[in-house]
N, C-alpha and C. Protein backbone atom coordinates (compact mmCIF):
# COMPACT_ATOMS: atom_id res chain seq x y z
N UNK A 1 -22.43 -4.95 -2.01
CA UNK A 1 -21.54 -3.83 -2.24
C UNK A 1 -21.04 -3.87 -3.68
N UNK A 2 -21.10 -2.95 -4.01
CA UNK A 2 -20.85 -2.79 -5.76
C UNK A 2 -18.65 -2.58 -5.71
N UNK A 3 -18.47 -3.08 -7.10
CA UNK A 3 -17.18 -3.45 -6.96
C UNK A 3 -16.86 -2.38 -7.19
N UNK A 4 -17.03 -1.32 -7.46
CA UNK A 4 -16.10 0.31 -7.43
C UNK A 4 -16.35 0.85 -6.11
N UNK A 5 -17.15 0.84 -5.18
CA UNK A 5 -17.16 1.30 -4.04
C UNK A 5 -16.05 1.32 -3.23
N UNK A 6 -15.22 2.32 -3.07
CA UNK A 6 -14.25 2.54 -1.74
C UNK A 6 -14.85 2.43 -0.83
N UNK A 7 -14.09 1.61 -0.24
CA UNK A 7 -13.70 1.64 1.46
C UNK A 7 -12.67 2.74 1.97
N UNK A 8 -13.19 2.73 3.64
CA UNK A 8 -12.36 4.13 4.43
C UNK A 8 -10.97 3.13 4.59
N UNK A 9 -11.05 2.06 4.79
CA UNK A 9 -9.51 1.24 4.61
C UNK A 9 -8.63 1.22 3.27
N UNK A 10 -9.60 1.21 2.46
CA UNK A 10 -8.77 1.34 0.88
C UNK A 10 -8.21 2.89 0.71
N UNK A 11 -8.88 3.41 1.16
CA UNK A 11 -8.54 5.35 0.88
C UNK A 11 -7.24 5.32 1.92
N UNK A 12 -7.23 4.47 3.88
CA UNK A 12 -6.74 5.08 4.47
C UNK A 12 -5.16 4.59 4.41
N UNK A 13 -4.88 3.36 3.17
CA UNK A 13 -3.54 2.79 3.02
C UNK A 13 -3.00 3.61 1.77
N UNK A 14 -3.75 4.68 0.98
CA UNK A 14 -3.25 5.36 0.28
C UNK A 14 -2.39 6.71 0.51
N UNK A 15 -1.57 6.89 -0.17
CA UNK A 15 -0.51 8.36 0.22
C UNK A 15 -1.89 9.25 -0.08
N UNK A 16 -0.69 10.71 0.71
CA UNK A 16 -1.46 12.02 0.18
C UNK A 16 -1.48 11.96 -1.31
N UNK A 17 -1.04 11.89 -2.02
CA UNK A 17 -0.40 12.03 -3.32
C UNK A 17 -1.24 11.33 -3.68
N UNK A 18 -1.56 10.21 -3.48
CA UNK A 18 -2.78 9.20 -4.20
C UNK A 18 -3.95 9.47 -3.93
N UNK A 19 -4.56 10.09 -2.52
CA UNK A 19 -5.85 10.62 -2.94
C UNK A 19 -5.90 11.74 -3.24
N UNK A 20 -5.43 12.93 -3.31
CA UNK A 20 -5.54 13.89 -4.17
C UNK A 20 -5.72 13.73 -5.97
N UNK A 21 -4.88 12.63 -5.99
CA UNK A 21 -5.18 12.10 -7.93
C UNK A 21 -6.40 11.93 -7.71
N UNK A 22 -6.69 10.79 -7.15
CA UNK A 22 -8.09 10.69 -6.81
C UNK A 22 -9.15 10.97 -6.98
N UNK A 23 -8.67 12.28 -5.92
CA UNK A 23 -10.53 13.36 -5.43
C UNK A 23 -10.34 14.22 -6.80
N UNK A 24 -9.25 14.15 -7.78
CA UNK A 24 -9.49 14.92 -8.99
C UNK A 24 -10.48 14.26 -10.41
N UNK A 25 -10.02 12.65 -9.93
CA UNK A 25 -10.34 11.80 -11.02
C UNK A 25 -11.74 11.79 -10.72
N UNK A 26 -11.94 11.71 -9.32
CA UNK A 26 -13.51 11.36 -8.71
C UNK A 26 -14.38 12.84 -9.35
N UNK A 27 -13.87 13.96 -9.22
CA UNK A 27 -14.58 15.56 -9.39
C UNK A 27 -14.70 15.63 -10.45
N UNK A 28 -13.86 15.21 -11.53
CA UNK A 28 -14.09 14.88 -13.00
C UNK A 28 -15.11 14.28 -13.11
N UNK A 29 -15.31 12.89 -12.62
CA UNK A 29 -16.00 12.21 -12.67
C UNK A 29 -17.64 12.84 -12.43
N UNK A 30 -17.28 13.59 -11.62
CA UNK A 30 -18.69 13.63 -11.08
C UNK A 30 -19.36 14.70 -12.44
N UNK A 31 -18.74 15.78 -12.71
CA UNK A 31 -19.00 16.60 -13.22
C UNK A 31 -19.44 15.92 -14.89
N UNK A 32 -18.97 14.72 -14.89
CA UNK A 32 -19.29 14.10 -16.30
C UNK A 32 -20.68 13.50 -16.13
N UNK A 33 -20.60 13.14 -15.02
CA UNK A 33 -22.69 12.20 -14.52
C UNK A 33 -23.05 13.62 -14.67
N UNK A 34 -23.32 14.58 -13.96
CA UNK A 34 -24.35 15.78 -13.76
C UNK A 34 -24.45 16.09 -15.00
N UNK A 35 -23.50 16.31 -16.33
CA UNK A 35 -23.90 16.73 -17.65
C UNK A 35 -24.79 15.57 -18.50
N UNK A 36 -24.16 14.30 -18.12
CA UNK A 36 -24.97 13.12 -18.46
C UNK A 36 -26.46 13.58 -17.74
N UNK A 37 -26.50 12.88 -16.90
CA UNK A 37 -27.99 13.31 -16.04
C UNK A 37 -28.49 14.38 -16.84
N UNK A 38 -28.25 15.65 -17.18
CA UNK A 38 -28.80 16.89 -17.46
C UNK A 38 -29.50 16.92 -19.21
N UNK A 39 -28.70 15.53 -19.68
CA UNK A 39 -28.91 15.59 -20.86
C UNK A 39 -29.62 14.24 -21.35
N UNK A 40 -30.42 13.53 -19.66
CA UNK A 40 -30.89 12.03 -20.10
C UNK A 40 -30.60 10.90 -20.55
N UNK A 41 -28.42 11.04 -20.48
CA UNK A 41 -27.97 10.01 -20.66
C UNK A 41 -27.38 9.59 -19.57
N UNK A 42 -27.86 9.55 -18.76
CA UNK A 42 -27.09 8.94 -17.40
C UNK A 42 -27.44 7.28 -17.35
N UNK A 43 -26.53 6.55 -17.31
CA UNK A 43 -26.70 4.54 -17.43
C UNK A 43 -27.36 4.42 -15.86
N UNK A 44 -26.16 4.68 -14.77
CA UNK A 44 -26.57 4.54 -13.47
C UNK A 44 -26.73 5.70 -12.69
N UNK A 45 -28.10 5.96 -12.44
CA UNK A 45 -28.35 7.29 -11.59
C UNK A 45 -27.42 6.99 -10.11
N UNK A 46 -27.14 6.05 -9.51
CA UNK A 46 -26.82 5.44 -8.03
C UNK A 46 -25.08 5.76 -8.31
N UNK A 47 -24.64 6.08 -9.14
CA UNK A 47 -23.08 5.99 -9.44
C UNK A 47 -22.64 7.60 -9.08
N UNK A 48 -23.85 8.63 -9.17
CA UNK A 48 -23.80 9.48 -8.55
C UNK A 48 -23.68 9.74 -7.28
N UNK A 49 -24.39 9.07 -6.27
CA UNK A 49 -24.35 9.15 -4.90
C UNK A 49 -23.03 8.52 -4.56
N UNK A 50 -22.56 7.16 -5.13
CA UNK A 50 -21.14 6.86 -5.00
C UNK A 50 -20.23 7.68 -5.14
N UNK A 51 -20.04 8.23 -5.97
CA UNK A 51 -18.85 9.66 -6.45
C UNK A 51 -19.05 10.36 -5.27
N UNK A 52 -20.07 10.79 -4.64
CA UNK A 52 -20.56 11.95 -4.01
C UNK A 52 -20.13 11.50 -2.35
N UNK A 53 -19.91 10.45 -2.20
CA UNK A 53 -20.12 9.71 -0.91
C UNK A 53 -18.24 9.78 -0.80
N UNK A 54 -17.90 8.92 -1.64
CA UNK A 54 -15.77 8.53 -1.96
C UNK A 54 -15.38 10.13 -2.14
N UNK A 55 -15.97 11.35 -2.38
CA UNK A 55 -15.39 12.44 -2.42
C UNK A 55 -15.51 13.02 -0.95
N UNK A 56 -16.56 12.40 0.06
CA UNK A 56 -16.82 13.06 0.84
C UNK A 56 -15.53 12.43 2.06
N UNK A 57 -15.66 10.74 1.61
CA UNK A 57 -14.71 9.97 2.41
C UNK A 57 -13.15 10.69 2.48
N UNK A 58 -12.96 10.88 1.57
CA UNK A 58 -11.07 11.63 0.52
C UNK A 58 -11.10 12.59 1.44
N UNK A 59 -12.19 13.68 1.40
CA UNK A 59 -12.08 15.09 2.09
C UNK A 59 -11.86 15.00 3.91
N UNK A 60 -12.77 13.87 4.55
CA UNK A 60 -12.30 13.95 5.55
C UNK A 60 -11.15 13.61 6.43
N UNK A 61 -10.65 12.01 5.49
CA UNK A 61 -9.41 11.48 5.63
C UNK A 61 -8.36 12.84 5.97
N UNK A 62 -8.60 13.37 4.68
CA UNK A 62 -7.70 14.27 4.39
C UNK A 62 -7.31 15.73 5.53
N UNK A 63 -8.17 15.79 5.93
CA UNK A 63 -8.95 16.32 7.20
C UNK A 63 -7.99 16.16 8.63
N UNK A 64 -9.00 15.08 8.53
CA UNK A 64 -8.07 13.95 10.16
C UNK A 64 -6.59 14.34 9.70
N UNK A 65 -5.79 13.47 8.51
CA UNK A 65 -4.38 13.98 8.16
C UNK A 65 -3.91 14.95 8.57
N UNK A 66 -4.65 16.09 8.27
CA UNK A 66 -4.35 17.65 8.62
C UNK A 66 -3.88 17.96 10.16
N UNK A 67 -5.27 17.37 10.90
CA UNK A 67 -5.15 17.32 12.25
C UNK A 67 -4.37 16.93 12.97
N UNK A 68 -4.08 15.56 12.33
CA UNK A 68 -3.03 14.94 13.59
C UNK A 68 -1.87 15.53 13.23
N UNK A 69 -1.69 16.05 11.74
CA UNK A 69 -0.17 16.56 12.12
C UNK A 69 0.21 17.97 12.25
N UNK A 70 -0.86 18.50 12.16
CA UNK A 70 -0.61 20.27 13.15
C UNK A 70 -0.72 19.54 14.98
N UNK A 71 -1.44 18.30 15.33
CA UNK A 71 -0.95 18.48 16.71
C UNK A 71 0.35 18.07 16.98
N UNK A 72 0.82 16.88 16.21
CA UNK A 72 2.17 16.46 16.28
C UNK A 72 3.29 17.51 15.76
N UNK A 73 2.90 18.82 15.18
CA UNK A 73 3.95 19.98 15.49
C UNK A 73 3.94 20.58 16.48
């Protein structure tokens, strides 16, 4: 496991507030590989699928969050 890889435990001890910074820093992020990539300077092609994977993790967390607390209203 590569040492930037999130875990669903590392995302799920974070506030709302902290993954939203986050999924912004991560979308940045991503959008900086795809111009890299596009222009043949990409270092690690695989750092893409990571970004792509921790944005997908953020969104559903975020998700579930949603859920349990429209049922708990």
């Amino acid at each position: 496991m590569a040492a930037n890889t999130t875990t669903i435990e590392d995302l799920r001890a974070k506030t709302d507030d902290q993954l939203i910074a986050e999924l912004t820093e991560l979308k940045r992020e991503q959008f900086n590989l795809r111009f890299q990539a596009a222009t043949n300077q990409l270092e690690n092609p695989a750092r893409i699928r990571e970004v792509r994977r921790t944005i997908a993790k953020i969104k559903t967390l975020q998700s579930e969050r949603a859920k349990s607390a429209d049922a708990k209203a």
